[in-house]
PDB file of N, CA and C in Angstrom:
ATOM      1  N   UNK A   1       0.808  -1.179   0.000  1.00  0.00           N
ATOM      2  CA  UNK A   1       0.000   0.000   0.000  1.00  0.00           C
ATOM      3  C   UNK A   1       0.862   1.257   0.000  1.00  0.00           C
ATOM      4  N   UNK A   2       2.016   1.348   1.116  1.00  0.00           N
ATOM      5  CA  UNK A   2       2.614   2.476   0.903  1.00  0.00           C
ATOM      6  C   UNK A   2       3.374   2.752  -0.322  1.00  0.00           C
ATOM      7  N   UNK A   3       3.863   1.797  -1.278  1.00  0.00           N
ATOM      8  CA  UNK A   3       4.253   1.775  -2.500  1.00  0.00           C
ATOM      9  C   UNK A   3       3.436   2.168  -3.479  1.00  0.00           C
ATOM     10  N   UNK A   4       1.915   2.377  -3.299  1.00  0.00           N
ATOM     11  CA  UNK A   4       1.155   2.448  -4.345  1.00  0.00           C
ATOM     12  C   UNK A   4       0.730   3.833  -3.939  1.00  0.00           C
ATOM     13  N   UNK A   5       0.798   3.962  -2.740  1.00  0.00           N
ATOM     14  CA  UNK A   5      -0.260   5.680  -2.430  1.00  0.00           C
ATOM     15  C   UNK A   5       1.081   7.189  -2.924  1.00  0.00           C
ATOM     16  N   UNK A   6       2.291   6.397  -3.718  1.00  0.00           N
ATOM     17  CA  UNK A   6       3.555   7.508  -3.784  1.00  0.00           C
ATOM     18  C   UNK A   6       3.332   7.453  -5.052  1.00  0.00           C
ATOM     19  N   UNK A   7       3.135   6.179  -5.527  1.00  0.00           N
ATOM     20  CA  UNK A   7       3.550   5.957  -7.086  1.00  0.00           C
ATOM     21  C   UNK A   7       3.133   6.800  -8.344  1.00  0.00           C
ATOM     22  N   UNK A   8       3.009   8.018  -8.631  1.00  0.00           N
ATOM     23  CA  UNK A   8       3.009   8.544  -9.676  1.00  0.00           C
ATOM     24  C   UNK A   8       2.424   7.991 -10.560  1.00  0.00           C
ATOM     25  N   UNK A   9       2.729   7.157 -11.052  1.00  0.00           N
ATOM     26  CA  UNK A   9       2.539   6.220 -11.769  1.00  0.00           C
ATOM     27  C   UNK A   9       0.999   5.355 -12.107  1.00  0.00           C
ATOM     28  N   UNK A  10       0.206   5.670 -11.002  1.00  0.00           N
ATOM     29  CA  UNK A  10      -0.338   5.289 -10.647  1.00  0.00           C
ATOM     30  C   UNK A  10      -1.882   6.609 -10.945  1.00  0.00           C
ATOM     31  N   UNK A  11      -3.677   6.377 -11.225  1.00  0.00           N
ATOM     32  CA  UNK A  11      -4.078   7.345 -11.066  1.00  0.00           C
ATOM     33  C   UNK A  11      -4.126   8.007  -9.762  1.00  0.00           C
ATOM     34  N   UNK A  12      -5.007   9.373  -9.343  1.00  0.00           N
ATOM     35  CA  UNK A  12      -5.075   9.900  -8.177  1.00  0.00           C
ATOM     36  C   UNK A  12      -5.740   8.600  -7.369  1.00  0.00           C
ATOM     37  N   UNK A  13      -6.702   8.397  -7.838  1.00  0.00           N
ATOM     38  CA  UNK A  13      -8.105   7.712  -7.152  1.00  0.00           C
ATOM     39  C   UNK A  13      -7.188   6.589  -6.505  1.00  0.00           C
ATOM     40  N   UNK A  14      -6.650   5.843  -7.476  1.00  0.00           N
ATOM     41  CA  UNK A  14      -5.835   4.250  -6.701  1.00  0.00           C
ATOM     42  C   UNK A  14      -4.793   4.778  -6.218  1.00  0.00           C
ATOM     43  N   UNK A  15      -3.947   6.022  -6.047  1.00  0.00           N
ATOM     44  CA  UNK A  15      -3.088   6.543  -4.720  1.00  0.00           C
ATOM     45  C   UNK A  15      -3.589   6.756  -3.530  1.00  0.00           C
ATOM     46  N   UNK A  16      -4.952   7.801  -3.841  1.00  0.00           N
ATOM     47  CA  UNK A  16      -5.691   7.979  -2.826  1.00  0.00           C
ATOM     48  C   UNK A  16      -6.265   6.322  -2.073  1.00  0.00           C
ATOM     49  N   UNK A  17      -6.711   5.510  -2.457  1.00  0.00           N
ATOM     50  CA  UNK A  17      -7.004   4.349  -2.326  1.00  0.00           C
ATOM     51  C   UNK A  17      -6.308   4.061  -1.368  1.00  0.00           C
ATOM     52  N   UNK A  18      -5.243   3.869  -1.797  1.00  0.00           N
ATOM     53  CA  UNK A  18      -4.205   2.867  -1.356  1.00  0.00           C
ATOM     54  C   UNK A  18      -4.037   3.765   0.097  1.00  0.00           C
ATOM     55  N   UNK A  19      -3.346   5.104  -0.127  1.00  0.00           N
ATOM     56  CA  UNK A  19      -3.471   5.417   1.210  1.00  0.00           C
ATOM     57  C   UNK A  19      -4.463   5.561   2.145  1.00  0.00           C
ATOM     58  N   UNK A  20      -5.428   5.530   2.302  1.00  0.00           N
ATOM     59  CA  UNK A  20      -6.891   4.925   2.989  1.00  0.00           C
ATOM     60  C   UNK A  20      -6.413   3.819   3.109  1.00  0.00           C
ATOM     61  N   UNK A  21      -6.035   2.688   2.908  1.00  0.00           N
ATOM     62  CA  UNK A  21      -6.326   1.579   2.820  1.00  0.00           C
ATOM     63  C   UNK A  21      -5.152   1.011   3.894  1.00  0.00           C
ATOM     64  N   UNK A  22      -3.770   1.707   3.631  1.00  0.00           N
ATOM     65  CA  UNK A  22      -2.927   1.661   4.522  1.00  0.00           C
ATOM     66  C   UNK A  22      -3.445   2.229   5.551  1.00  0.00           C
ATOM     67  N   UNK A  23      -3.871   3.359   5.893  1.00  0.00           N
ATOM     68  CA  UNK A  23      -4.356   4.067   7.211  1.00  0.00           C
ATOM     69  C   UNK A  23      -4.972   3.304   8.167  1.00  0.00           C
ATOM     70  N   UNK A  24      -5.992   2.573   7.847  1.00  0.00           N
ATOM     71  CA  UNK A  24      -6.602   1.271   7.808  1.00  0.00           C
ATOM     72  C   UNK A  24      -6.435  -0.214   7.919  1.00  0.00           C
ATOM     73  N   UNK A  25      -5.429  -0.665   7.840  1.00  0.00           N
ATOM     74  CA  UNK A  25      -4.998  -1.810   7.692  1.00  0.00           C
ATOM     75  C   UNK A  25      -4.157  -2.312   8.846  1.00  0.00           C
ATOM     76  N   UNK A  26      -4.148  -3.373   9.378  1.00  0.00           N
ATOM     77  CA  UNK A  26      -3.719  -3.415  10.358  1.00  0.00           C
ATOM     78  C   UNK A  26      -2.348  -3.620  10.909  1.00  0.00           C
ATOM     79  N   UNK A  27      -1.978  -3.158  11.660  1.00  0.00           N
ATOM     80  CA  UNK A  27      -0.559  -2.752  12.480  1.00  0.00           C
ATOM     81  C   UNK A  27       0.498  -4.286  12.111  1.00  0.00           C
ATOM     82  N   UNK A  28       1.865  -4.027  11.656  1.00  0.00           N
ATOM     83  CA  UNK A  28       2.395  -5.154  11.750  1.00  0.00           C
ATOM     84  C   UNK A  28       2.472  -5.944  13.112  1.00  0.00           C
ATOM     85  N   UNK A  29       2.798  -5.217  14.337  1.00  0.00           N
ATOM     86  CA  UNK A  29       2.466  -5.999  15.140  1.00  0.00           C
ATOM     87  C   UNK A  29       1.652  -6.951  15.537  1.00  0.00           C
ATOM     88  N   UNK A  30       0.027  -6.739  15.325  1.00  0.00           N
ATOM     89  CA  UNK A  30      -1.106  -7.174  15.165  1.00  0.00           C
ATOM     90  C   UNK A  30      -0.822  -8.628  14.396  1.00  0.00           C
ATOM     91  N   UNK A  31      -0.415  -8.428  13.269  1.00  0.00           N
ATOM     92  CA  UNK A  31      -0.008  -9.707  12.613  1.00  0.00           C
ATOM     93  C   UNK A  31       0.937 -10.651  12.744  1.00  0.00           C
ATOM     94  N   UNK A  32       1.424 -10.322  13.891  1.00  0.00           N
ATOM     95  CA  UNK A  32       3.194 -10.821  14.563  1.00  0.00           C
ATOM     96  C   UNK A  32       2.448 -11.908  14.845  1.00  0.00           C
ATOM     97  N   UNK A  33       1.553 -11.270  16.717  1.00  0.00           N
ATOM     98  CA  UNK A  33       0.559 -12.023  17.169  1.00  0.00           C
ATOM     99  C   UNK A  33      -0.537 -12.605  16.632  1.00  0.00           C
ATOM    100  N   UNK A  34      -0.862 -12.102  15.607  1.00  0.00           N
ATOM    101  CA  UNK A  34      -2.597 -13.084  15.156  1.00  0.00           C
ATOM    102  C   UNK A  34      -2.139 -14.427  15.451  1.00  0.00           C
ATOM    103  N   UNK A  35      -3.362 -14.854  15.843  1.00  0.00           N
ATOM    104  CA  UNK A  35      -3.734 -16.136  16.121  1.00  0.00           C
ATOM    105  C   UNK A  35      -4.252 -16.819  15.368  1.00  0.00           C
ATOM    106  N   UNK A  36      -4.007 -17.627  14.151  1.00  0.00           N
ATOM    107  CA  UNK A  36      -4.660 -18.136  13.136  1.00  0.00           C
ATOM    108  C   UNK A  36      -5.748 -18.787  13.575  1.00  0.00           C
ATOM    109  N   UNK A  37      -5.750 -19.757  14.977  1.00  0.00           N
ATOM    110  CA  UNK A  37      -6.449 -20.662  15.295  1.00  0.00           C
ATOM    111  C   UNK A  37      -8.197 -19.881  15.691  1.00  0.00           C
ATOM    112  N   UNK A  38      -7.890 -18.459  15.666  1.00  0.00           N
ATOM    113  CA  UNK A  38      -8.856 -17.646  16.180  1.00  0.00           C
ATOM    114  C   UNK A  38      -9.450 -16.616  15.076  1.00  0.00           C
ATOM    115  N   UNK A  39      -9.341 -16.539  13.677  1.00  0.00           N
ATOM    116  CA  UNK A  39      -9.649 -15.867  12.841  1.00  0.00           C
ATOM    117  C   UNK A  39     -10.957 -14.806  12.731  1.00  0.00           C
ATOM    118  N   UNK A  40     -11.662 -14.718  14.003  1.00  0.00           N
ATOM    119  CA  UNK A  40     -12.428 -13.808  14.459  1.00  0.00           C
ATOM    120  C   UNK A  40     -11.556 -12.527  14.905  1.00  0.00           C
ATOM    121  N   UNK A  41     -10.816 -12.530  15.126  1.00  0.00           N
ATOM    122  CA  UNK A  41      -9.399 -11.584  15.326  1.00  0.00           C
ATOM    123  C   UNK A  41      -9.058 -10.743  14.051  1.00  0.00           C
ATOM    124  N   UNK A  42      -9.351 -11.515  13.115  1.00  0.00           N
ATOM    125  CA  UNK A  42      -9.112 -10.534  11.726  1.00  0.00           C
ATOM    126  C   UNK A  42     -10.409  -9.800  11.074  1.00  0.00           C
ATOM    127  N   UNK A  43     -11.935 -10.207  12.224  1.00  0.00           N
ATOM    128  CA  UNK A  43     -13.024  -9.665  11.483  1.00  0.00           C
ATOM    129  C   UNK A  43     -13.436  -8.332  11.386  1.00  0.00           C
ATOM    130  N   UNK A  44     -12.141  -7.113  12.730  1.00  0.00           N
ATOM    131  CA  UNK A  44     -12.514  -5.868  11.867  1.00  0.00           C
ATOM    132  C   UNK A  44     -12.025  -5.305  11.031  1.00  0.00           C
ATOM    133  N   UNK A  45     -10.759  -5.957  10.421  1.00  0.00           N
ATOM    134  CA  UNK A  45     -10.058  -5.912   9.337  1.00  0.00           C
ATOM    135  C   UNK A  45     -10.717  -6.521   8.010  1.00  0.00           C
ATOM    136  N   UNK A  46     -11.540  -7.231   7.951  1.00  0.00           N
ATOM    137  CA  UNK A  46     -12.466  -7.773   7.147  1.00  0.00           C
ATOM    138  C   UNK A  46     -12.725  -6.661   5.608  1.00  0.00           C
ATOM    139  N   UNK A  47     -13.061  -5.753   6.033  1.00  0.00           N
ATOM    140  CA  UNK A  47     -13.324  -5.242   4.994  1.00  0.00           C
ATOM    141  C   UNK A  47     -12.204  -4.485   4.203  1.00  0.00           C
ATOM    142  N   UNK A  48     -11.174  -3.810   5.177  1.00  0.00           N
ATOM    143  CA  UNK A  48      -9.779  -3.043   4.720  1.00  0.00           C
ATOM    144  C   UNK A  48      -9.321  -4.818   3.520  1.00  0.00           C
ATOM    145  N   UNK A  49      -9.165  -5.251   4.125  1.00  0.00           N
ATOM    146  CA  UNK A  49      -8.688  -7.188   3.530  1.00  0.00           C
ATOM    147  C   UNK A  49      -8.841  -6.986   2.155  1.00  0.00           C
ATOM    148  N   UNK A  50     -10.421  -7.114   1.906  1.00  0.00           N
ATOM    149  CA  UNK A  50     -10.797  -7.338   0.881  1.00  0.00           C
ATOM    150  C   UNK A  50     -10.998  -6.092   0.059  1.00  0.00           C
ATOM    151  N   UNK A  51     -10.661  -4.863   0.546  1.00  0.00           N
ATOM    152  CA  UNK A  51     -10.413  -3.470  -0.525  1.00  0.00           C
ATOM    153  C   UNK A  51      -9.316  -3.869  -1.168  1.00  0.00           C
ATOM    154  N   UNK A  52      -8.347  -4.181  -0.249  1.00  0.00           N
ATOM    155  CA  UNK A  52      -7.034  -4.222  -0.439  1.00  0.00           C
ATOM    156  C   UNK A  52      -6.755  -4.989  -1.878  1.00  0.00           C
ATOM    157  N   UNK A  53      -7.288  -6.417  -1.411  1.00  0.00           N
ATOM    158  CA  UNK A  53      -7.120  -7.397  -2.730  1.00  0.00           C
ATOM    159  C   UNK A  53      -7.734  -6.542  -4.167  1.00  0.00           C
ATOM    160  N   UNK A  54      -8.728  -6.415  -3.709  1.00  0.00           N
ATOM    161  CA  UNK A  54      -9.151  -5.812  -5.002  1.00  0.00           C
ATOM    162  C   UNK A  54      -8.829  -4.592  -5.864  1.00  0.00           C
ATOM    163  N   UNK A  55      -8.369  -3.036  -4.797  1.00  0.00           N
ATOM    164  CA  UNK A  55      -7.317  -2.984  -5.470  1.00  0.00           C
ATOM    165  C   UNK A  55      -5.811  -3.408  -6.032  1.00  0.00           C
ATOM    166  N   UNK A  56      -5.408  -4.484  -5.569  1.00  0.00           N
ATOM    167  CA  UNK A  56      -4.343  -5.354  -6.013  1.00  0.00           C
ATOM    168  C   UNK A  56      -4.890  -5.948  -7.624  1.00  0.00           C
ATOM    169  N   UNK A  57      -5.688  -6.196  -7.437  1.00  0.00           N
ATOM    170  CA  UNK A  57      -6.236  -7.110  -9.110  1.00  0.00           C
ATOM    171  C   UNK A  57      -6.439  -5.885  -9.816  1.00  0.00           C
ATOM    172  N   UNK A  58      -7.004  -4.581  -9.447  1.00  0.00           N
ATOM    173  CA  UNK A  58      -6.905  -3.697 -10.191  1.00  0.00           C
ATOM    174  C   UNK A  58      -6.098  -3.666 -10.926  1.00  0.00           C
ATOM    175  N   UNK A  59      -5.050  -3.151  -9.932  1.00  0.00           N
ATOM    176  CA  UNK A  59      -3.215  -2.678 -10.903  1.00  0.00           C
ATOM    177  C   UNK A  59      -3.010  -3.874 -11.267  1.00  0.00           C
ATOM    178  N   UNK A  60      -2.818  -5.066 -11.235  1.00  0.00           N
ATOM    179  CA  UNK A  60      -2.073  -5.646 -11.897  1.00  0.00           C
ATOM    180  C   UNK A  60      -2.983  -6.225 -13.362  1.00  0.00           C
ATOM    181  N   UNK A  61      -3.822  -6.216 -13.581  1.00  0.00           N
ATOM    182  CA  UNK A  61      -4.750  -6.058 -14.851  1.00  0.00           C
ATOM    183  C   UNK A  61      -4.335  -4.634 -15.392  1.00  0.00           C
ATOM    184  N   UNK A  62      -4.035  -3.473 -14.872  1.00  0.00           N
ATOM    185  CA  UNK A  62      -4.130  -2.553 -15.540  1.00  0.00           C
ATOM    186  C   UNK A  62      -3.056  -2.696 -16.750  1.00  0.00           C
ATOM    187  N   UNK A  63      -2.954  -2.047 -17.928  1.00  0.00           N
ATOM    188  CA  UNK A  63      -2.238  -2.251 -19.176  1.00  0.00           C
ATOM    189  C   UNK A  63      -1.004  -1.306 -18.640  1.00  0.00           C
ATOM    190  N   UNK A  64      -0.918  -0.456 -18.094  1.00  0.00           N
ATOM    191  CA  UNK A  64       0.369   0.509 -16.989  1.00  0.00           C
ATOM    192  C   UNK A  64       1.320  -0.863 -16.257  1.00  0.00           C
ATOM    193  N   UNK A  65       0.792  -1.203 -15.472  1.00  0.00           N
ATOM    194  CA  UNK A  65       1.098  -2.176 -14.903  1.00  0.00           C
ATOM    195  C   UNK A  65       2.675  -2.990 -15.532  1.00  0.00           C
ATOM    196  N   UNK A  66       3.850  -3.097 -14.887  1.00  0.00           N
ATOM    197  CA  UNK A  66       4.645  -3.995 -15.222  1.00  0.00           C
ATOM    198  C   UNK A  66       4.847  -5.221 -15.251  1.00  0.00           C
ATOM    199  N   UNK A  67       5.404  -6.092 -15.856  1.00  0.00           N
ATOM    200  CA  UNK A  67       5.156  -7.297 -15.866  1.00  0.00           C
ATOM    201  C   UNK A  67       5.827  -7.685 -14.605  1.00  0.00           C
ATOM    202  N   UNK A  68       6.525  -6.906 -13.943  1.00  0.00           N
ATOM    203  CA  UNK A  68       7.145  -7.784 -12.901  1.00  0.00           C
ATOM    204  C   UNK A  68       5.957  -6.913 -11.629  1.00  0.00           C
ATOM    205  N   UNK A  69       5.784  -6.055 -11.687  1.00  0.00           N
ATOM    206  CA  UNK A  69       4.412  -5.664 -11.100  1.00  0.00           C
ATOM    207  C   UNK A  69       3.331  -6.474 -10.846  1.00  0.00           C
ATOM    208  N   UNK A  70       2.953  -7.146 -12.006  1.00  0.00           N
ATOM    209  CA  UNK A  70       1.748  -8.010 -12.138  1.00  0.00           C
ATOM    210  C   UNK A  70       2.381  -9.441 -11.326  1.00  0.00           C
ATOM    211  N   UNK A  71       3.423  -9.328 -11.613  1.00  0.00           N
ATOM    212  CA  UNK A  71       3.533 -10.528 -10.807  1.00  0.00           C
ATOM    213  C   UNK A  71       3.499 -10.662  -9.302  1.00  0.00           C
ATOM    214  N   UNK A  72       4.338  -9.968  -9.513  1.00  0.00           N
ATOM    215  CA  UNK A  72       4.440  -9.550  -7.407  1.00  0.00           C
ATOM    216  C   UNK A  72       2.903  -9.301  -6.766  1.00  0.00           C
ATOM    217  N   UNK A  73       1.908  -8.937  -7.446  1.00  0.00           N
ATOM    218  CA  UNK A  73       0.477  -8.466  -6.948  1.00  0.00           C
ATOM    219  C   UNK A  73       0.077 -10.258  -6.934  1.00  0.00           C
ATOM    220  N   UNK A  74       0.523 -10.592  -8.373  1.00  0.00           N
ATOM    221  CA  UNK A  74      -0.447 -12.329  -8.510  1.00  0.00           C
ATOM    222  C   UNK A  74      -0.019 -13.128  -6.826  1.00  0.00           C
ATOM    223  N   UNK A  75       1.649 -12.531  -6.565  1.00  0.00           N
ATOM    224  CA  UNK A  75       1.619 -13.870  -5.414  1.00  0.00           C
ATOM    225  C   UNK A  75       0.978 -13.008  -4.153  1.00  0.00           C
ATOM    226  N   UNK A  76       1.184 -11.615  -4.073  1.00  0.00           N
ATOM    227  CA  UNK A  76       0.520 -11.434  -3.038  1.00  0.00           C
ATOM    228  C   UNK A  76      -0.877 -11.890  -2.740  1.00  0.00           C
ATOM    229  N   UNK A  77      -1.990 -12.193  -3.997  1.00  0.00           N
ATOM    230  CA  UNK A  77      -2.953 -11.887  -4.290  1.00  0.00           C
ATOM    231  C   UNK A  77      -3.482 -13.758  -3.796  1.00  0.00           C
ATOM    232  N   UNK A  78      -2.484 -14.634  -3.901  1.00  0.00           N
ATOM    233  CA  UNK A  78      -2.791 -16.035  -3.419  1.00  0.00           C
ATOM    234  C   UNK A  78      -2.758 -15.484  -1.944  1.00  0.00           C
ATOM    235  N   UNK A  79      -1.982 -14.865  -1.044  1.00  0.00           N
ATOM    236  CA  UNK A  79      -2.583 -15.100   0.404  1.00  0.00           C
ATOM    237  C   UNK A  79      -3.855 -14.271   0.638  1.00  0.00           C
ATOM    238  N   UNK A  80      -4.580 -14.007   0.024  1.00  0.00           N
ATOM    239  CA  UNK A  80      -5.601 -12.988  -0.004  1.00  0.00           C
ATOM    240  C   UNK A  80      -7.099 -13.587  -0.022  1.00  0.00           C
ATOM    241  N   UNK A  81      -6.973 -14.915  -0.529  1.00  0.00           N
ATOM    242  CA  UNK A  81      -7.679 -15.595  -0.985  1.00  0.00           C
ATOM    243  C   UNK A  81      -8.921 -16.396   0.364  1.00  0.00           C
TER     244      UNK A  81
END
């Protein structure tokens, strides 16, 4: 996210995005500790989650998009799932 809300490269709307989305998203710490066995732990993140992915499939469909771009989004985009 913080790579995408700088990127120039990128339109306003999916910078702006992205930074919302980082603002939002939860603390690395948070994820140190998650508890997989307890995945109610990730349900107020629930929705930041699934912005997230989806702007991920955005950019990497977009025709801008690099091929090594698109890739790096495809593997992020398997833990997302």
């Amino acid at each position: 996210m913080e790579e995408f809300s700088g990127d120039t490269s990128l339109s306003n709307a999916w910078r702006g995005e992205a930074a919302h989305l980082l603002a939002a998203y939860p603390l690395l710490a948070f994820l140190r500790q998650f508890d997989a066995g307890d995945p109610a732990e990730l349900e107020p993140y629930a929705v930041v989650l699934s912005n997230a992915r989806r702007l991920f499939q955005r950019v990497a469909a977009s025709p801008t998009s690099s091929k090594q771009r698109e890739y790096s989004l495809r593997v992020v985009l398997r833990h997302l799932y």
